[in-house]
Every structure is written in C-alpha cells, then in structure tokens.
Protein backbone atom coordinates (compact mmCIF):
# COMPACT_ATOMS: atom_id res chain seq x y z
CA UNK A 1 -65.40 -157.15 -91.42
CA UNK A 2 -67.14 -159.51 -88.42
CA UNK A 3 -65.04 -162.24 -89.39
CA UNK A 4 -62.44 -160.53 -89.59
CA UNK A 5 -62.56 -158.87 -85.88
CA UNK A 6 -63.11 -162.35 -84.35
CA UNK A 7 -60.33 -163.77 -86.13
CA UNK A 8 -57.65 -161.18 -85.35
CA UNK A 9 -59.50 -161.51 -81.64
CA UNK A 10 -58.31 -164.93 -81.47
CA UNK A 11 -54.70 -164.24 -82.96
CA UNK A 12 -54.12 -161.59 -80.58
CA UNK A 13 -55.40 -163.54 -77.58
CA UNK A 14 -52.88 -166.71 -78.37
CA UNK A 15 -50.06 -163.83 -79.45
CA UNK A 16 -50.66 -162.79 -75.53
CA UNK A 17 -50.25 -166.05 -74.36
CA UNK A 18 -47.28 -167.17 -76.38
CA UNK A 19 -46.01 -164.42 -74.86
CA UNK A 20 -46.14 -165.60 -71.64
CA UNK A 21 -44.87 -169.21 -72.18
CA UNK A 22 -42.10 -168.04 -73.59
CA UNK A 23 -41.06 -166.07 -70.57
CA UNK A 24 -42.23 -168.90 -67.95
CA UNK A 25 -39.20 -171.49 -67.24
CA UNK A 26 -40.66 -174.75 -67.96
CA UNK A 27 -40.72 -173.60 -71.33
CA UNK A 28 -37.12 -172.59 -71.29
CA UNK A 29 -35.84 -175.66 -70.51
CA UNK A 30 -37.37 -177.79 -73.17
CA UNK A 31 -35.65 -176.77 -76.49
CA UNK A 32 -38.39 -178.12 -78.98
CA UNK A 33 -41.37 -176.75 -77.46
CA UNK A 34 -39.16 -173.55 -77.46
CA UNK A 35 -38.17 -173.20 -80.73
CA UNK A 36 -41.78 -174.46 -82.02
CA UNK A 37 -43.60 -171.48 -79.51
CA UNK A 38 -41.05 -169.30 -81.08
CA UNK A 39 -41.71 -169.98 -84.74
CA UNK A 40 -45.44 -169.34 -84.48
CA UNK A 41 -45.00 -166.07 -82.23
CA UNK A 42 -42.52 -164.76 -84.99
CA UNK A 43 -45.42 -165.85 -87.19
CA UNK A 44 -48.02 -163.90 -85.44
CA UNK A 45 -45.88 -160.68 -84.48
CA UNK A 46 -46.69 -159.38 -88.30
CA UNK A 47 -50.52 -159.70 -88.10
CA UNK A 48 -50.62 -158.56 -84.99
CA UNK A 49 -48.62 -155.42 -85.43
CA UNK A 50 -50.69 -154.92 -88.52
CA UNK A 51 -54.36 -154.84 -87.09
CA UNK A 52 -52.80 -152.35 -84.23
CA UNK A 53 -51.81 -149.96 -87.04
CA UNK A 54 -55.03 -150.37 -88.41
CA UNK A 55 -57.02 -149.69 -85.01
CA UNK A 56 -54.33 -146.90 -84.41
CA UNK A 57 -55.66 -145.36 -88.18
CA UNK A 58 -59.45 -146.40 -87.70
CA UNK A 59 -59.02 -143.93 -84.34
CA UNK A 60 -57.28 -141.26 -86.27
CA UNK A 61 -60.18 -141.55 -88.93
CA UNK A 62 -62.95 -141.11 -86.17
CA UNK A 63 -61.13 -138.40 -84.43
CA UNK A 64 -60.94 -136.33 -87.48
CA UNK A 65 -64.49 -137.13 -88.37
CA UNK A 66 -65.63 -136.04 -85.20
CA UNK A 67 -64.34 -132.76 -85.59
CA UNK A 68 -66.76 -132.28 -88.33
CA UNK A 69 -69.46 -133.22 -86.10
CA UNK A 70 -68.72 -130.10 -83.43
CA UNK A 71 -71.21 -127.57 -83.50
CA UNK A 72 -71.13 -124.28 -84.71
CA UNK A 73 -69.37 -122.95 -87.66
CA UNK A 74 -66.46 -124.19 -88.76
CA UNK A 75 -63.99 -121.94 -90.70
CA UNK A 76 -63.74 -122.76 -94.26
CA UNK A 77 -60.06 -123.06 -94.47
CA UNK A 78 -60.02 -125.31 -91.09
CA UNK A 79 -63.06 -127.44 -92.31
CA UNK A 80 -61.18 -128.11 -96.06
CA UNK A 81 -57.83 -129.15 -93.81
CA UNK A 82 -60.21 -131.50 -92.06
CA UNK A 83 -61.61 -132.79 -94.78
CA UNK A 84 -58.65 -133.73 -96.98
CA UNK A 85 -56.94 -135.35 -93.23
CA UNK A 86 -60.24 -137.41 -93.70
CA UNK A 87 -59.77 -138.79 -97.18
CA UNK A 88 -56.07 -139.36 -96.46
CA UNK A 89 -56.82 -141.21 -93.30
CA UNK A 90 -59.92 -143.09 -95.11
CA UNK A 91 -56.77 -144.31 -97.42
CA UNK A 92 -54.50 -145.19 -94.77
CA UNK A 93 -57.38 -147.72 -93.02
CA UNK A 94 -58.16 -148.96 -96.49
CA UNK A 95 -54.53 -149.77 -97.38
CA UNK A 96 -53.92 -151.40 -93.90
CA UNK A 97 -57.26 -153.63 -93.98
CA UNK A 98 -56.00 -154.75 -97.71
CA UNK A 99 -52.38 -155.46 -95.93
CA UNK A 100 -54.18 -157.49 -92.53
CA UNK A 101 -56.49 -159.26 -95.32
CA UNK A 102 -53.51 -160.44 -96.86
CA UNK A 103 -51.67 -161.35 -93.50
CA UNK A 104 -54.31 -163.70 -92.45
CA UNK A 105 -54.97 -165.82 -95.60
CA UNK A 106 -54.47 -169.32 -94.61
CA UNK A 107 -50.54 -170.07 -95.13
CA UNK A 108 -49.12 -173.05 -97.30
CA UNK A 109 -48.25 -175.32 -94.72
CA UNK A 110 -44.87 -176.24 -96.77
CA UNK A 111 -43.71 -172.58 -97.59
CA UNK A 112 -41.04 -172.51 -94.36
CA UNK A 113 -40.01 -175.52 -96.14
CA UNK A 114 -36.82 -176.17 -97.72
CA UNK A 115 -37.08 -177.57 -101.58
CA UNK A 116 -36.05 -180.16 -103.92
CA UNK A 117 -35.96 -178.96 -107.41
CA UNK A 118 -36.38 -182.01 -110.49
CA UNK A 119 -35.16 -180.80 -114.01
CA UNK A 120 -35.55 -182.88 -117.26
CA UNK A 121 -35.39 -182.56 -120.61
CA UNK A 122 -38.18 -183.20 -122.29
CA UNK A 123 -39.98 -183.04 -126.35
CA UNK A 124 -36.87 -182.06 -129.00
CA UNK A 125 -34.11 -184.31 -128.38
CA UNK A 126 -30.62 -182.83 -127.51
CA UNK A 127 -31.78 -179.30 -127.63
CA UNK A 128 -34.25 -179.82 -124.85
CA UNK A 129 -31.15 -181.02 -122.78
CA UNK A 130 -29.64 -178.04 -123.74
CA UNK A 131 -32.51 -175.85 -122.80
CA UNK A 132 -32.72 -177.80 -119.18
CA UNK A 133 -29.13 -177.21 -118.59
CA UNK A 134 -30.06 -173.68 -119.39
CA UNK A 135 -32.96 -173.68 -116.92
CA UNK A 136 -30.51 -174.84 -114.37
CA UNK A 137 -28.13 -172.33 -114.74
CA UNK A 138 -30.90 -170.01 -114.37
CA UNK A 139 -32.34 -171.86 -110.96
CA UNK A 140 -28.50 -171.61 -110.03
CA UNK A 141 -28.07 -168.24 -110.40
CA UNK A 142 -31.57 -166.98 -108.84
CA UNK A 143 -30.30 -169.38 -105.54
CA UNK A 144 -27.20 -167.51 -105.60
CA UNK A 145 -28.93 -163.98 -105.86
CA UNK A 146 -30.96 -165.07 -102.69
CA UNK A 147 -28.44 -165.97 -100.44
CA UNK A 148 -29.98 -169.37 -100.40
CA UNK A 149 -27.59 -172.24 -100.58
CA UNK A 150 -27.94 -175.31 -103.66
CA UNK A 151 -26.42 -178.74 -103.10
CA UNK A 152 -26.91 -180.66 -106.40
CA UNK A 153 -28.06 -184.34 -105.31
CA UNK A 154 -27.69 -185.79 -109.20
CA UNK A 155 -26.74 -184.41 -112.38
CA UNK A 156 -26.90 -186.33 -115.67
CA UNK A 157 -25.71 -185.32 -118.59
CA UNK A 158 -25.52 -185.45 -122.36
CA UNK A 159 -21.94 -185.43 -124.28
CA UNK A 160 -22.87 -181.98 -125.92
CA UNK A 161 -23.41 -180.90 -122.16
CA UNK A 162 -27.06 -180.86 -121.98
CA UNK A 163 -28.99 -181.97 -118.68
CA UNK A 164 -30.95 -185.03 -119.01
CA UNK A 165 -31.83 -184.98 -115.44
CA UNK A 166 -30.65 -182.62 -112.68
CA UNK A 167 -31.76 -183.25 -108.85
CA UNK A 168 -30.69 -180.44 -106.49
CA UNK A 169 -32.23 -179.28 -103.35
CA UNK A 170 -32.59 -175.38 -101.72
CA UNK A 171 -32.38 -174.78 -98.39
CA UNK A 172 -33.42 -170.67 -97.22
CA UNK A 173 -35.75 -168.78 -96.25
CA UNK A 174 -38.98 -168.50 -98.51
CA UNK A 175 -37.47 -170.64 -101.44
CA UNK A 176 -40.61 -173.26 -101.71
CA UNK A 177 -42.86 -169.88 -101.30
CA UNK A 178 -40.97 -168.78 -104.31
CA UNK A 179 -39.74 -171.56 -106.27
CA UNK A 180 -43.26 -173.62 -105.91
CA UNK A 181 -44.52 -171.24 -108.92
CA UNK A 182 -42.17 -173.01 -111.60
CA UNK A 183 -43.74 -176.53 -111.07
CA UNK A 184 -45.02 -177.38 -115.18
CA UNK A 185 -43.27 -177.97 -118.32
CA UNK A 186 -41.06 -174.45 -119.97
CA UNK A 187 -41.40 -174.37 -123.47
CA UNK A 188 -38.44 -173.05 -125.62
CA UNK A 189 -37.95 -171.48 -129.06
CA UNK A 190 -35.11 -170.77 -130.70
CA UNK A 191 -32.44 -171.88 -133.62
CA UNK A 192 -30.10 -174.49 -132.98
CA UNK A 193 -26.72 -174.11 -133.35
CA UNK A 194 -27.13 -177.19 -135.59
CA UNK A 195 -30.10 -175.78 -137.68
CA UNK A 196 -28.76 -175.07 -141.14
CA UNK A 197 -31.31 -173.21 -142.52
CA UNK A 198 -32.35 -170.52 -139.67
CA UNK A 199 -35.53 -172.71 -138.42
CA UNK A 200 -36.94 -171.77 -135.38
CA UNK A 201 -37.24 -175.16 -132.94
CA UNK A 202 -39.30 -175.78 -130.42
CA UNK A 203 -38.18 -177.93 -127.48
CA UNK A 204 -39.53 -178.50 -123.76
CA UNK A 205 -38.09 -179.04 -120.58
CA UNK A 206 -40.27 -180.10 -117.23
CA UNK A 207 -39.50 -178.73 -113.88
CA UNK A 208 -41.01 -180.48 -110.40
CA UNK A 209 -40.71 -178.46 -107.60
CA UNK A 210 -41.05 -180.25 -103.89
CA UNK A 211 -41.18 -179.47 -100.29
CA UNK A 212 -38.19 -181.14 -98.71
CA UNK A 213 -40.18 -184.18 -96.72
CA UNK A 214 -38.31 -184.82 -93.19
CA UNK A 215 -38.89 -187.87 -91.21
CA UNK A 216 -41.59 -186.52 -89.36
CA UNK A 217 -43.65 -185.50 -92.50
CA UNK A 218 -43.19 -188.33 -94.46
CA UNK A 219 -41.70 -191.91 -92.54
CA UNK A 220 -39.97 -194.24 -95.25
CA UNK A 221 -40.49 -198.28 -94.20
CA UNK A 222 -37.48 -199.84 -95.05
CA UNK A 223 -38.83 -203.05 -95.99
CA UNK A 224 -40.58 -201.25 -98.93
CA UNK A 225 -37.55 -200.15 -100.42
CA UNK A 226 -34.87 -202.40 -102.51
CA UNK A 227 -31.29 -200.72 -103.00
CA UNK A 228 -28.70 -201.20 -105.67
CA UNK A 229 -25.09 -200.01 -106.03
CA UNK A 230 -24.02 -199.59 -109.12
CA UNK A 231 -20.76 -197.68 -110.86
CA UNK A 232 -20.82 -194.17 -111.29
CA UNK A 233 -20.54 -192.54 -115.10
CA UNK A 234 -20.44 -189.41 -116.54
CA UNK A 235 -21.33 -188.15 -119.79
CA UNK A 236 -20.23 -190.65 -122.65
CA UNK A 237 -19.96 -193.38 -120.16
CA UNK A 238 -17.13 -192.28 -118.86
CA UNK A 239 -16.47 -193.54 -114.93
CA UNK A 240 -16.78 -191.21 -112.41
CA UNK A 241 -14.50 -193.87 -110.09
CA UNK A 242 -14.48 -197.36 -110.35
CA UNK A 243 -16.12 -198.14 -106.86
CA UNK A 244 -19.70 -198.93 -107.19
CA UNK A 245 -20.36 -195.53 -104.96
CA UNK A 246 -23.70 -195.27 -107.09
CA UNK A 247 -27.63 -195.62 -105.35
CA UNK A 248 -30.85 -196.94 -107.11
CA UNK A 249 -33.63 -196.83 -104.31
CA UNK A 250 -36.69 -198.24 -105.77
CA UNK A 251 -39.78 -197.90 -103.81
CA UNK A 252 -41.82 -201.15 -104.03
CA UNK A 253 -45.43 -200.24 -103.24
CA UNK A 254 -45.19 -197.48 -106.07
CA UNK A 255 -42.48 -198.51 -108.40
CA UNK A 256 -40.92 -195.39 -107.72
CA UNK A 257 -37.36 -194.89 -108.62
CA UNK A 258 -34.79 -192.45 -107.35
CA UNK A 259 -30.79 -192.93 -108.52
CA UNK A 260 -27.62 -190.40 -106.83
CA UNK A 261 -24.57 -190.98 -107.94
CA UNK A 262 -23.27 -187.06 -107.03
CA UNK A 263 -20.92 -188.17 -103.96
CA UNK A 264 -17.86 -190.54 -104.22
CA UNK A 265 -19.16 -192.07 -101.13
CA UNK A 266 -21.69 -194.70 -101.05
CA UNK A 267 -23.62 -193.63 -97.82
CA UNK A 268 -24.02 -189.91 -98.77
CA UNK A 269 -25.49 -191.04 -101.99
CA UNK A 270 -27.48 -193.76 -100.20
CA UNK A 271 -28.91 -190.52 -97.90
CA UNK A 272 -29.35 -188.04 -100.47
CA UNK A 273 -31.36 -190.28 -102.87
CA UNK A 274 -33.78 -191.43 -99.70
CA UNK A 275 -34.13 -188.05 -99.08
CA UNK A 276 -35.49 -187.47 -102.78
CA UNK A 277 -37.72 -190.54 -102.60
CA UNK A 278 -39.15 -188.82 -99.40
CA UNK A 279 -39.60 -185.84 -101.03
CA UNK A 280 -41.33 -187.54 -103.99
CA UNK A 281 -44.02 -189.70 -101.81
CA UNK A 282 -44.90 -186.37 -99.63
CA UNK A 283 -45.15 -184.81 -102.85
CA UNK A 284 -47.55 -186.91 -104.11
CA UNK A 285 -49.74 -187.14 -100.91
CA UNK A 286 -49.91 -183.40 -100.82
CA UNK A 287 -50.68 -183.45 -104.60
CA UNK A 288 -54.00 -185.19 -103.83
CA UNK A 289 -54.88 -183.15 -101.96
CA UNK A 290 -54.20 -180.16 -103.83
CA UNK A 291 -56.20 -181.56 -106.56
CA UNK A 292 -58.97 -181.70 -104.53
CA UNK A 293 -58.73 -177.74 -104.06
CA UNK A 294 -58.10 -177.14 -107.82
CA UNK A 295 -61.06 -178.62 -108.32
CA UNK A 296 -62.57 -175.80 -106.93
CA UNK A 297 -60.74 -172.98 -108.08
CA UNK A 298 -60.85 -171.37 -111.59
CA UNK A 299 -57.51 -170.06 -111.79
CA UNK A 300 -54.77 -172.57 -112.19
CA UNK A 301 -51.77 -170.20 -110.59
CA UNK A 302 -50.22 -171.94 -107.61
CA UNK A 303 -51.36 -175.26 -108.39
CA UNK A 304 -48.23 -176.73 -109.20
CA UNK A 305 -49.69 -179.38 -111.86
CA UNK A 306 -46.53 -180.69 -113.74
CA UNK A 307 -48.36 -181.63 -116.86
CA UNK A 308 -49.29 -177.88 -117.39
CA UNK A 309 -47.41 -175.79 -119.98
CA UNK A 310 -46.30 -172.71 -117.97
CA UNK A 311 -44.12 -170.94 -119.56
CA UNK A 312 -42.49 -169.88 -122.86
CA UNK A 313 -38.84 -168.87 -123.70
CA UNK A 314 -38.31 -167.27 -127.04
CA UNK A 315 -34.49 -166.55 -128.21
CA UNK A 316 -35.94 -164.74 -131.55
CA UNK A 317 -37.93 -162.39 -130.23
CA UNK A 318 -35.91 -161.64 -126.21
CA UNK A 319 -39.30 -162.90 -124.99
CA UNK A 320 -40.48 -164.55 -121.95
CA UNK A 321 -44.09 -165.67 -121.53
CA UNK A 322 -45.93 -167.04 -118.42
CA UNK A 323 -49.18 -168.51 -119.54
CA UNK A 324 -51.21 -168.80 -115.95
CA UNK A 325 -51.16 -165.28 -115.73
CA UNK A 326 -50.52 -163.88 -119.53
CA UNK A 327 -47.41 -161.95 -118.20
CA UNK A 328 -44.83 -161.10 -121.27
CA UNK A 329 -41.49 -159.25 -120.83
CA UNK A 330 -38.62 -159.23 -123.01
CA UNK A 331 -35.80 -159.53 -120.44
CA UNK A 332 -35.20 -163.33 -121.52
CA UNK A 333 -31.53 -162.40 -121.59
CA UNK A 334 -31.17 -161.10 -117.91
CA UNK A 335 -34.20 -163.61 -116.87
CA UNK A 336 -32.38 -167.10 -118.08
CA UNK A 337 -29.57 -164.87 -115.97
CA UNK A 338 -31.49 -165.21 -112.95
CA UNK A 339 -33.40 -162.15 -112.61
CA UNK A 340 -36.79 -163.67 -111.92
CA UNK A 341 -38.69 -161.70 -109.44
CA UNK A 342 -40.40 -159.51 -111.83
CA UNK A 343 -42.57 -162.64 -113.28
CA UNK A 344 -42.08 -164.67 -109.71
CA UNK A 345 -43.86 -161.47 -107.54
CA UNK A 346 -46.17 -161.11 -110.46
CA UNK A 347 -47.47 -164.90 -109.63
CA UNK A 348 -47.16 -164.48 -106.22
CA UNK A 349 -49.63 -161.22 -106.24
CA UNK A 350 -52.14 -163.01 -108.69
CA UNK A 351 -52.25 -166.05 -106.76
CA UNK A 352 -52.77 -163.51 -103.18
CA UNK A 353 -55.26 -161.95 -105.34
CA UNK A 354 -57.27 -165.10 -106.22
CA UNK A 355 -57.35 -166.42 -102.67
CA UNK A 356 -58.68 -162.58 -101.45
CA UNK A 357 -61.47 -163.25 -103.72
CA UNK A 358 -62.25 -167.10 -102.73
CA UNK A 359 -61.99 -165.64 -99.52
CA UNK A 360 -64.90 -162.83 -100.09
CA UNK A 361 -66.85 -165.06 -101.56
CA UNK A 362 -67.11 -167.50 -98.71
C-alpha cells in the first residue's frame, strides 16, 4: 500500500496544520476562511481517525505475531489462543484498510451540494403524467424521510392531475450524493384505469438531477438572458391570479429556456427560475466533463446520462428493477412510498466498488 502511506502522510500532515489555523486568531476573525478551514478539517477528521485505527490494529497484529516468534516452547493451549487473536486481528486490519480505501477515493466535488430535481412526463401520453406525478410523490416522501427540506420551484399539471413538468429543489445534507443516482428515464408498467380490456401499458417518465449552481460556480451575464412575464395558469387554463406574476428566462447563447410561475410574486419567480437556469448551464459544463470520464469507464452507474433507461416500475408483478446494476425487489408498493435506500445504498456500494477497482488498476 506505498501509495497509500504517502497519501494518508500528506492528509495527516495538512489535518495537523488545519489544526493549528484554526486555533491561531487571524483566522478567527475572518469568517469565510473560517468556515472554509472548518469544512475541510471536518472532512479530514474521518480519514484520519480511520488510518489511526488501522496503525492501532496493524500494532496489535505484530504484537501478537511476535509472540509466536519467542523462543522456546510454547504451550499448546496458549499458542492456539495466539493464533486465533492473529486471524481475528489479520481481519480487523483488513476490514479497516477496505474502510481507509474507501475514505480516500477522490470525492464528487458537488456531493455537499444542494440539488435541483427536473421531472417530466415522457412516452404514453396522460399516463406518463400520471406516473411522473407518482415519481414525485415518491421524491417527496424520501425528502421528508431525510429530514431534508423540498421547495417546489414549478409544477405543471394535467387536468386528470398528472405532472407534465415538476421543478423542485433539495437542500440537506448528502441529498446530491444520494439523489444524483436517479438521473435517466423510469420506465413504468401497469393497467390504466382507462384500459378496458386489462392491457398492460407501458409509459416513461425522465428525471434530471442537478447540483444547485451558486454564483460563484456558475456566473449568469445578464445581457445573455431575455425575460418575459406572463399570466400564471393552472391545470385547464385556469388563472392562478390575474397579475402577470409568471417568468420565462431564456438564455440566448444556448436557447435555453426556464419558466416559474410557483410564487404570486413576480421577483421570487424571477429568482427561482435564474436559479434553475444556473443550475442547468453548470449542469451541462460538468456533464462534459463527465463524459469525458465515462468514456473511460465500463460501468455506467453514477454517470448520470439522462438518455439512459434506468429503471423499471411494474404494478403487475410489485416489481422494481434498476438496470445499471440488475437489482430487483418487489417492494414497489413501499418504494413509490419513499422507501428507497435499499436500491439507493445498493448503487452507492456498486459505484464505491467500481472506483476501488479503477483505482487498483492505476
């Protein structure tokens, strides 16, 4: 493990110094370079704890192994004690190198992000509304059993109450970590409630999931963008108030188009839809490059491509299927309820598990 040892070397050196700055006043009295010194020593505590516990078991390991080693006779009982306190402690160091492995994988530079979450209906017409008003349900009630908080930033709807589009963003700890996984298009079978004749449909819904882009990640020129007010509606064309409260920020170099017509007042709708539009063009910078590093990698878990067909809900059969990772349970009732973590740690682990080997291989 040289590289390894001179990488955890290096963290534990600027862990030592972080310390210090931290304690000295200059650093006290500017707030930013605080709280930014503080974020990466809270990042580094873990790792660094870690390869302690793993010296601490590679000296229990040698200790026991050097008992052993004493000459003269050792008495059978004592040397059979010895011997299993080896192969425990042999178990110990291998669990805690797997664990410090892990630790210092290179980190997603959004995951401490907070997200913006795009829902639409896609292939099948009114029931793939239906299905993304069911997916956002779900997304609402996973937020919920997180402790995360949702603000919706558009909703449009269909008169039957499907979602044509829904625009909401996260904000909590870990959701893009999490949340990043369900980037692709959700497949759905089941029988509409206005099939006739028991068919089984199939209908699609896609699902974008973005780092929410601040200022300094991602600055917006305002002479590239042209904004419109318009009237809100609701479903049926029905007026949400008769103010045009409504935004349509169009972003001129790419033809992108973001619309918020959630708040009754012009400016927060003005704000939220800028922020989307942020979102979107960070999104798509980042997306380059992440192409560039699929190109490389056999596996497609993590890699966020929207075009990709990720998933697969079917009603008949209480079955959900993720296709990156070939993962079937049939929990689709309590899953569309938002019990996701069974299929969300599952990606998580495969994707750690992928990396570990890139990582080997290097």
């Amino acid at each position: 493990m040289p590289n390894m040892f001179t990488q955890m070397d290096a963290v534990c050196h600027r862990f030592e110094e972080l310390s210090i700055r931290l304690n000295q006043p200059d650093t006290a009295a500017d707030p930013a370079l605080f709280r930014r010194l503080m974020r990466e020593y809270h990042d580094a505590e873990p790792v660094v704890q870690a390869y302690r516990a793993w010296q601490t078991a590679q000296d229990h390991l040698a200790q026991a192994k050097a008992l052993l080693e004493e000459p003269g006779a050792l008495d059978p009982d004592f040397k059979q004690m010895i011997q299993q306190e080896i192969s425990e402690k042999s178990q110990d160091v291998e669990k805690l190198e797997n664990n410090l492995k892990i630790l210092l994988l290179p980190k997603d530079v959004n995951d401490g992000k907070n997200v913006i979450v795009e829902i639409r209906g896609g292939a099948g017409g009114e029931e793939a509304a239906l299905f993304a008003h069911s997916l956002l349900r779900m997304y609402t009630m996973y937020v919920q059993s997180r402790g995360w908080q949702l603000e919706m930033l558009n909703l449009n709807e269909t008169e039957l109450g499907g979602v044509k589009e829904a625009i909401f963003s996260v904000d909590g700890a870990g959701a893009y970590n999490r949340l990043k996984y369900e980037s692709g298009v959700h497949r759905v079978q089941r029988v509409p409630e206005t099939e006739t004749q028991g068919r089984i449909h199939t209908s699609t819904a896609t699902v974008a999931v973005m780092p929410q882009a601040e200022e300094v990640d991602f600055a917006l020129d305002m002479k590239d963008l042209r904004i419109d007010t318009f009237r809100s509606s609701g479903a049926g064309g029905q007026h949400i108030n008769k103010t045009s409260s409504a935004i349509r920020v169009t972003h001129i170099p790419t033809n992108t188009v973001v619309e918020c017509q959630d708040e009754r007042s012009q400016h927060k709708n003005k704000e939220k839809a800028l922020s989307v539009l942020r979102s979107r063009l960070y999104e798509a910078e980042v997306e380059k490059q992440r192409a560039a590093i699929a190109a490389d990698r056999k596996s497609q878990v993590g890699t966020g491509d929207r075009s990709e067909r990720i998933r697969t809900y079917n009603f008949p059969e209480n079955r959900v299927s993720d296709h990156r990772i070939k993962l079937t349970i049939y929990k689709l009732d309590q899953f569309l309820n938002g019990d996701m973590d069974e299929i969300l740690d599952a990606l998580i682990a495969a994707d750690t598990a992928e990396k570990l080997k890139e990582q080997s291989e290097m």
